[in-house]
Protein backbone atom coordinates (compact mmCIF):
# COMPACT_ATOMS: atom_id res chain seq x y z
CA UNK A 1 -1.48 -13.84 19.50
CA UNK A 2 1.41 -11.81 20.15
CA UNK A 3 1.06 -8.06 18.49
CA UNK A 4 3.65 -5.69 17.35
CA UNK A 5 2.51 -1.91 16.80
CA UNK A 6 3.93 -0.45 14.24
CA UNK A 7 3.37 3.55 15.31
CA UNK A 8 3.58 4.83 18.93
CA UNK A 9 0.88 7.02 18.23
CA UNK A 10 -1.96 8.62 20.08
CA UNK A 11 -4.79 5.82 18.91
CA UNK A 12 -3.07 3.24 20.25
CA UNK A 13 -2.30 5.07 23.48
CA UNK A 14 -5.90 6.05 24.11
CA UNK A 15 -8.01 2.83 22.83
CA UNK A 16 -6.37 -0.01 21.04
CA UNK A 17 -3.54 -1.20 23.64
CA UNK A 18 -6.69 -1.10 25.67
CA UNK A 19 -8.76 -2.86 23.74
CA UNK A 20 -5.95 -5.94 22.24
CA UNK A 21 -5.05 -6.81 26.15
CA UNK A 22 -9.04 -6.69 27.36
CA UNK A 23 -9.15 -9.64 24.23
CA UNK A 24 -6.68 -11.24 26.07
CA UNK A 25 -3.98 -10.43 23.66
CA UNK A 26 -0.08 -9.86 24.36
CA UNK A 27 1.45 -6.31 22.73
CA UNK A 28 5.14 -7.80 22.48
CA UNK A 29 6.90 -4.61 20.47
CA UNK A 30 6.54 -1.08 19.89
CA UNK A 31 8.23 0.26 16.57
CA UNK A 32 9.04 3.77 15.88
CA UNK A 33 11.41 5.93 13.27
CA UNK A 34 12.14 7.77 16.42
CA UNK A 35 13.88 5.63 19.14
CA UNK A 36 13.41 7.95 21.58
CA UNK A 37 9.21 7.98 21.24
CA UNK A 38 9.39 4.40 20.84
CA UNK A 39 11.38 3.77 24.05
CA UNK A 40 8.72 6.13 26.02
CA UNK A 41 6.06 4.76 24.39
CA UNK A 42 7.41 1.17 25.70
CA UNK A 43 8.39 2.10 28.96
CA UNK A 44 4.59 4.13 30.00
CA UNK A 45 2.62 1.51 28.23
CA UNK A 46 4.66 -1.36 29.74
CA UNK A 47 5.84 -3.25 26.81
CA UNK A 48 8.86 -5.32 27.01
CA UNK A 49 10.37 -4.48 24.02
CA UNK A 50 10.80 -1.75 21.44
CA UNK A 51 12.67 -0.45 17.93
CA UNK A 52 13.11 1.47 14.93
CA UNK A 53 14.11 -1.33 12.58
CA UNK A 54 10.87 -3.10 11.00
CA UNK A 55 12.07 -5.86 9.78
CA UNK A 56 14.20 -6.54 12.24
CA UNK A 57 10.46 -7.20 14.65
CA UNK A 58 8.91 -8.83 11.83
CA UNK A 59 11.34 -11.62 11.64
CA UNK A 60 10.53 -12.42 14.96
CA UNK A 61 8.32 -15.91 14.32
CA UNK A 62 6.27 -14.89 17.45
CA UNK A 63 4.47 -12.05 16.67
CA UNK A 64 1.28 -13.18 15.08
CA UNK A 65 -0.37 -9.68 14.20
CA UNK A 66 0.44 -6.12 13.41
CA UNK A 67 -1.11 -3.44 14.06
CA UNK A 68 -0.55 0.02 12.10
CA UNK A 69 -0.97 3.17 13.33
CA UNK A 70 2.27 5.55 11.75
CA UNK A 71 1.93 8.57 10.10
CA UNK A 72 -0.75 7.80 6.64
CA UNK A 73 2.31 7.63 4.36
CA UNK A 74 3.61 5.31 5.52
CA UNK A 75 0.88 2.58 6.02
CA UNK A 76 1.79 0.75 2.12
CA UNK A 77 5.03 0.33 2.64
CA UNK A 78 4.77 -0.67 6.46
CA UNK A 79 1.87 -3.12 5.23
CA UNK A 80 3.32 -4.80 2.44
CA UNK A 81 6.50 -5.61 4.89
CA UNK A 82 4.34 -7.15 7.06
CA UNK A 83 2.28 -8.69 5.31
CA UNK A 84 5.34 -10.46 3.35
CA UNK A 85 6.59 -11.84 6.73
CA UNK A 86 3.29 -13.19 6.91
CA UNK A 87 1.50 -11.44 9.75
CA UNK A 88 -2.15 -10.77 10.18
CA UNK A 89 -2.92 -6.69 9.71
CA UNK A 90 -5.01 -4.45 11.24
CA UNK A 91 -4.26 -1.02 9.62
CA UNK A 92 -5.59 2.52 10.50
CA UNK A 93 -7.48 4.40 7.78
CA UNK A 94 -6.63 5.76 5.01
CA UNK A 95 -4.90 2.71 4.03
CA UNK A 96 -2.49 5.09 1.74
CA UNK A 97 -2.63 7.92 0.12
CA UNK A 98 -3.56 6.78 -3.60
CA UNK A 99 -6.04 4.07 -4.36
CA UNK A 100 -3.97 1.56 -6.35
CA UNK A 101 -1.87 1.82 -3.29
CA UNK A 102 -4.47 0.70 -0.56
CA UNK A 103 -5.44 -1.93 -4.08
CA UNK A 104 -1.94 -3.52 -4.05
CA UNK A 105 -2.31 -4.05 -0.27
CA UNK A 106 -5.29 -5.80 -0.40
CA UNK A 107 -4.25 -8.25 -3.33
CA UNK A 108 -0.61 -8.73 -1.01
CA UNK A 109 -2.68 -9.61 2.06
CA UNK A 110 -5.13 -12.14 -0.70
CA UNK A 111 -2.37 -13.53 -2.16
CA UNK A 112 -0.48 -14.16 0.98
CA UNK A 113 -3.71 -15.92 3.13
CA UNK A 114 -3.46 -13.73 5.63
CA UNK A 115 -5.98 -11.29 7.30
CA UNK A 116 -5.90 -7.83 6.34
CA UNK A 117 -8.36 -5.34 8.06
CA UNK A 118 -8.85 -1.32 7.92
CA UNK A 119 -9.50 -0.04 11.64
CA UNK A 120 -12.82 1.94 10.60
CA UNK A 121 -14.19 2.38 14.30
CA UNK A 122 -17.51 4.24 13.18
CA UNK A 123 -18.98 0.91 11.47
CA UNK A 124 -18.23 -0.97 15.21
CA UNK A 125 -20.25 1.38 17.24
CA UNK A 126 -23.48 0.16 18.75
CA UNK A 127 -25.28 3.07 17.87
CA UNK A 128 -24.48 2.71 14.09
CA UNK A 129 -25.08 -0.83 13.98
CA UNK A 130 -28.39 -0.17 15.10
CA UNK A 131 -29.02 2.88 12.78
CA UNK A 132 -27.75 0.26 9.83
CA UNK A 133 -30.53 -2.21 11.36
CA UNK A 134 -33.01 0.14 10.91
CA UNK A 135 -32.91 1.12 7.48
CA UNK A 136 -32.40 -2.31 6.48
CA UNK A 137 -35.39 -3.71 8.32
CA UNK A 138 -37.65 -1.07 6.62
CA UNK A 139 -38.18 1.53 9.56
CA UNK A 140 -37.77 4.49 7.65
CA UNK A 141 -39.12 3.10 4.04
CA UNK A 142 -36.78 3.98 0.95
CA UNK A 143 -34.15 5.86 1.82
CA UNK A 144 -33.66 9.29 0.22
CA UNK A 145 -30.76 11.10 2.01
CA UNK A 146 -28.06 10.91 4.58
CA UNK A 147 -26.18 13.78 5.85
CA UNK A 148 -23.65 13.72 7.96
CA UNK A 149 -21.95 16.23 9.73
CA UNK A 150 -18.83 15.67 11.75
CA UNK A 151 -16.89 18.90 12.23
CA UNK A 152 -15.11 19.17 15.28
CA UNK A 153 -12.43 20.81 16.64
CA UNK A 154 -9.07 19.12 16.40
CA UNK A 155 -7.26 19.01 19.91
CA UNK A 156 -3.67 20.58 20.16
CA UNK A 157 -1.94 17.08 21.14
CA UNK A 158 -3.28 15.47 17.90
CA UNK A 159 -2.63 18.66 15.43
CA UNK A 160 1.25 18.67 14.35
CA UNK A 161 1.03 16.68 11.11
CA UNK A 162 -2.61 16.73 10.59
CA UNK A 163 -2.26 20.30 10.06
CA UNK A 164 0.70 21.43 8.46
CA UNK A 165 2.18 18.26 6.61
CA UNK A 166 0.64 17.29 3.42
CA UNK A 167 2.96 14.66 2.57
CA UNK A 168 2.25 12.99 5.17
CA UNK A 169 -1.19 12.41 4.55
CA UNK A 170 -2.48 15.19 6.82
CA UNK A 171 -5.32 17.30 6.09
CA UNK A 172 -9.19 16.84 7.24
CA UNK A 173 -10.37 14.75 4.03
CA UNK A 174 -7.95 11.59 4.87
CA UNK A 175 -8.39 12.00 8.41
CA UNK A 176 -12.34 12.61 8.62
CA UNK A 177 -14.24 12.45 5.06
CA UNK A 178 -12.97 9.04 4.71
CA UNK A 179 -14.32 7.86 7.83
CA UNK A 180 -17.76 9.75 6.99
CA UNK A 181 -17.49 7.86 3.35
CA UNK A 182 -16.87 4.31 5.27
CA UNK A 183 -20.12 5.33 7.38
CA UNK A 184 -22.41 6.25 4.39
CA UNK A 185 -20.86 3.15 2.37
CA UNK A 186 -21.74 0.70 6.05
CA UNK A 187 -25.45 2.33 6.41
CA UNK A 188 -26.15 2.53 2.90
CA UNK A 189 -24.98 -0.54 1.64
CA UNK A 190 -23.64 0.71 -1.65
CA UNK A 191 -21.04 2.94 -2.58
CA UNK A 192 -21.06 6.81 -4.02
CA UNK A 193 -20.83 7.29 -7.77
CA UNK A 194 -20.07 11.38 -7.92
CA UNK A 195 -19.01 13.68 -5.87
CA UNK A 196 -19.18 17.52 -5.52
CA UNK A 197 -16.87 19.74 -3.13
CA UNK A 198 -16.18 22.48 -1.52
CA UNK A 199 -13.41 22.77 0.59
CA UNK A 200 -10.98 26.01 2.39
CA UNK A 201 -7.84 26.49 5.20
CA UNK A 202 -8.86 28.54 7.88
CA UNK A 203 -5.55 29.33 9.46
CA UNK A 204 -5.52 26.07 12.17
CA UNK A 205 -2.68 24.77 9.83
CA UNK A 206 -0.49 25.24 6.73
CA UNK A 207 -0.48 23.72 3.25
CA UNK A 208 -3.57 21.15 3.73
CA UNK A 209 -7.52 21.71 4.16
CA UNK A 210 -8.83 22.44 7.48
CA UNK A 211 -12.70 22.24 6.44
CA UNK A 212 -15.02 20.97 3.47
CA UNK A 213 -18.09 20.02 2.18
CA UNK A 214 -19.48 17.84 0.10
CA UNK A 215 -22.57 16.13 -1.70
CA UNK A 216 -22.35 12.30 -3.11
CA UNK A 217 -24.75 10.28 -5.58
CA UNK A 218 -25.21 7.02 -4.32
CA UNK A 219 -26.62 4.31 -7.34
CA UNK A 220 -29.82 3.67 -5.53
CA UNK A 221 -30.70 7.99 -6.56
CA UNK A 222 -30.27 8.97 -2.70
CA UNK A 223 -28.25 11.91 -2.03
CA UNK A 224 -25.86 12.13 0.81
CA UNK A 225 -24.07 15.31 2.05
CA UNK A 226 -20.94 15.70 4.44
CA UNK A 227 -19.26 18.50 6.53
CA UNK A 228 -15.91 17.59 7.86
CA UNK A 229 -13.64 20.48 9.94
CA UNK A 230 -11.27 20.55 12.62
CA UNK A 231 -11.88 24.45 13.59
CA UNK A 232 -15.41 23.67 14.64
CA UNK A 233 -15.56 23.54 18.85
CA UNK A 234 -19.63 23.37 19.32
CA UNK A 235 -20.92 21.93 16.29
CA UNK A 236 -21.71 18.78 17.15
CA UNK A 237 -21.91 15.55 15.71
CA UNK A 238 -24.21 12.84 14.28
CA UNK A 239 -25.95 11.95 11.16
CA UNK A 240 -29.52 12.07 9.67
CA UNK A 241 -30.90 9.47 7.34
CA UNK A 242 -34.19 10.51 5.66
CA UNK A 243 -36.74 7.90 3.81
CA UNK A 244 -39.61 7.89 3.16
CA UNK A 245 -41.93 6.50 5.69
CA UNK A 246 -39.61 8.37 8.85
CA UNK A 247 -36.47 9.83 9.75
CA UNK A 248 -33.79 8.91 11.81
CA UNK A 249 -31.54 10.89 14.25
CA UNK A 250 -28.36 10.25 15.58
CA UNK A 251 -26.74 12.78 18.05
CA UNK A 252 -23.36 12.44 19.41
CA UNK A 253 -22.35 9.59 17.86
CA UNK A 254 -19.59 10.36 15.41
CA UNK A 255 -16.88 9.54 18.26
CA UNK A 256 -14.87 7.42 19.61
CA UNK A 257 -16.83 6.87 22.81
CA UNK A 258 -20.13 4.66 22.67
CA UNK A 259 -22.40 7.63 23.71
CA UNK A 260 -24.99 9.44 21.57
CA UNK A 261 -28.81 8.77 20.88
CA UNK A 262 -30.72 7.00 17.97
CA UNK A 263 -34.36 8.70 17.81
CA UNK A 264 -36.67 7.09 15.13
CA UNK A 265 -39.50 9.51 13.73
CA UNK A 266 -42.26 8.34 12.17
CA UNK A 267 -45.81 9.12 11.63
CA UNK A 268 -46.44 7.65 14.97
CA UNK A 269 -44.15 10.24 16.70
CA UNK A 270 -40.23 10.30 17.98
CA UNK A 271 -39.02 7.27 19.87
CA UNK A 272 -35.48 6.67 21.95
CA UNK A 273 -33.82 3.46 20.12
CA UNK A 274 -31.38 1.81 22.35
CA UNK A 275 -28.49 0.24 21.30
CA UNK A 276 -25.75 -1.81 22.44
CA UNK A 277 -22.84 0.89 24.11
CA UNK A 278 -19.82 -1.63 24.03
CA UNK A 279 -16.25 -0.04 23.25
CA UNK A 280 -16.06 0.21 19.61
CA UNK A 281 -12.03 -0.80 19.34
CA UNK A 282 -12.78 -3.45 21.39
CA UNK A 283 -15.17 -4.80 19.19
CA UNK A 284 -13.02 -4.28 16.34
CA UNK A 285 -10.73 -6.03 18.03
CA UNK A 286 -12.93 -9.20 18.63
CA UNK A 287 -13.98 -9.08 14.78
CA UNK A 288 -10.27 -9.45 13.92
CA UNK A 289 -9.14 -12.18 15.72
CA UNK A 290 -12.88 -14.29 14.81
CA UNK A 291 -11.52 -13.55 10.78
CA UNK A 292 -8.07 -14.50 11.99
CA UNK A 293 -9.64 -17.57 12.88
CA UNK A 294 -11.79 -18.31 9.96
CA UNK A 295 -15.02 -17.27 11.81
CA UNK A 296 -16.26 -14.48 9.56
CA UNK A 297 -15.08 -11.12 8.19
CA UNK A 298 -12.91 -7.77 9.93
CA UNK A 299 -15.48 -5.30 10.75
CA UNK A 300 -13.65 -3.07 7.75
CA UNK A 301 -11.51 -5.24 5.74
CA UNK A 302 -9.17 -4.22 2.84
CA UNK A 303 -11.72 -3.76 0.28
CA UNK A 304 -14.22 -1.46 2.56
CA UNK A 305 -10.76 0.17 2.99
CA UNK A 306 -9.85 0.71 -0.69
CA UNK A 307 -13.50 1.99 -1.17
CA UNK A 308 -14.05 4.81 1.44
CA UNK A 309 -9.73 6.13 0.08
CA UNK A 310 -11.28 6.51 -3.50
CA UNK A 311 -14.37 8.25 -2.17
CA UNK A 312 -12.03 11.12 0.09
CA UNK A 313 -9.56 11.64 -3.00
CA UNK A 314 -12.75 11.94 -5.58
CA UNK A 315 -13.93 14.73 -2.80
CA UNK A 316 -10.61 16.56 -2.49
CA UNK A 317 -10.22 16.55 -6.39
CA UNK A 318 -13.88 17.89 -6.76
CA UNK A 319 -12.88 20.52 -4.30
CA UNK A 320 -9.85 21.44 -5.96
CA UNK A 321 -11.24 21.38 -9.75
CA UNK A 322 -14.60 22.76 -8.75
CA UNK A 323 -15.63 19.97 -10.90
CA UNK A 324 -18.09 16.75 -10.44
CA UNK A 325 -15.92 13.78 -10.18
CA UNK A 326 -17.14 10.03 -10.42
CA UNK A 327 -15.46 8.03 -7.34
CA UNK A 328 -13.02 5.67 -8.92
């Protein structure tokens, strides 16, 4: 198919232009608010065409697929364009920034027949695929907690309105508690009913949370708990899942790269697990198009979208009441 990106953003620099060509697809258009950007964004990324004016590229009969990767408020109304001029859409995460929102996207995209897909890249990493595999084949026995922990520290070319622009979606709940709530909701297999949180602005930004904590009860009676920062430079990464016949540990592996390692501990002692390290947009990628085609489902479609919004917002309204609040 022939692609438009809507968003000459960092993402699509770094890994999805990437990962659309190696699947043998063509990026056609680049659209931006900001001619300028969009026009550099063309020109280093060689891309024969570019523009400010959405609907203008979505008339064009060619262009098969959209991907979305603007500023977060602006993925609803950017979606539902598209998805009227009946392209396919692969949207970045959060979907929007209210749940009936990233709802009314989902029923557009159903009602229209076309494919609709959040770009969770967590869920298409080899190592969490296999982490997923184990629980569900029984390695680790019932499974009574998960906690992840994915505070980083945010780089200065991806700050600007992740820090300092709450209207526009910025913050560290939509950019990173959401992902973590996609990864509990992909390993877990069900989604959180309550959440509790804790959450503070160090100084990296103004107006929007820089750090925060939180624990969620799952249906099944396991517990998980989640630290998300940007002002965190040697942390680390990963995720623990608990049961109990064994635990498993993940290092490393709450990135964008497929690196990390998957140790299973049991009662017979600590084993390496190795797991496919493919590149986890390109996968996404190849999950699209097979839904595209009728040959199975997005890695994160709109639904799996929808859910791991309403999880984030239950967490930053926890934080900001002090109060338990059921995940809606």
């Amino acid at each position: 198919m022939r692609w438009a990106l809507v968003g000459a953003s960092t993402i699509a620099a770094e890994h999805m232009l990437g990962a659309l060509r190696g699947a043998g697809q063509e990026v056609a258009v680049v659209q931006s608010t900001t001619a300028t950007r969009a026009g550099e964004f063309a020109r280093a990324h060689g891309i024969p065409a570019f523009g400010t004016d959405l609907d203008l590229i979505l008339s064009d009969r060619g262009i098969g697929a959209v991907y979305i990767s603007s500023t977060n408020e602006k993925h609803h109304d950017q979606a539902l364009a598209a998805i009227a001029a009946g392209k396919h859409v692969l949207c970045e995460k959060p979907l929007a920034l209210a749940v009936d929102q990233a709802a009314e996207m989902v029923a557009a995209a159903k009602a229209k027949g076309v494919t609709f897909a959040t770009n969770h890249h967590l869920r298409c990493s080899g190592s969490h695929r296999t982490v997923r595999d184990l629980i569900a084949g029984g390695r680790i026995g019932r499974v009574l907690s998960l906690r992840l922990f994915h505070a980083v520290h945010l780089p200065d070319h991806l700050r600007g309105w992740r820090i300092d622009n709450a209207a526009a979606g910025g913050g560290v709940i939509p950019d990173i508690t959401v992902h973590d709530a996609d990864v509990a909701r992909f390993l877990l297999g069900e989604d959180p009913v309550s959440v509790v949180a804790q959450m503070t602005a160090s100084g990296m930004g103004q107006g929007v949370e820089d750090s925060v904590m939180s624990v969620w009860t799952m249906p099944s009676g396991a517990m998980v708990m989640a630290h998300e920062s940007f002002t965190h430079p040697c942390a680390g990464s990963g995720l623990e899942v608990h049961g109990t016949e064994g635990s498993i540990f993940a290092a490393g592996v709450m990135t964008q790269q497929p690196v990390g390692e998957v140790a299973l501990v049991t009662a017979k002692g600590r084993d390496l697990i190795p797991y496919p390290a493919h590149d986890l947009y390109g996968q996404a990628v190849q999950d699209f198009l097979a839904a595209v085609a009728g040959q199975g489902r997005p890695a994160a479609d709109g639904p799996d979208g929808v859910a791991s919004l309403a999880v984030a917002l239950a967490v930053r309204q926890a934080a900001r009441t002090g109060a338990r609040q059921t995940v809606n």
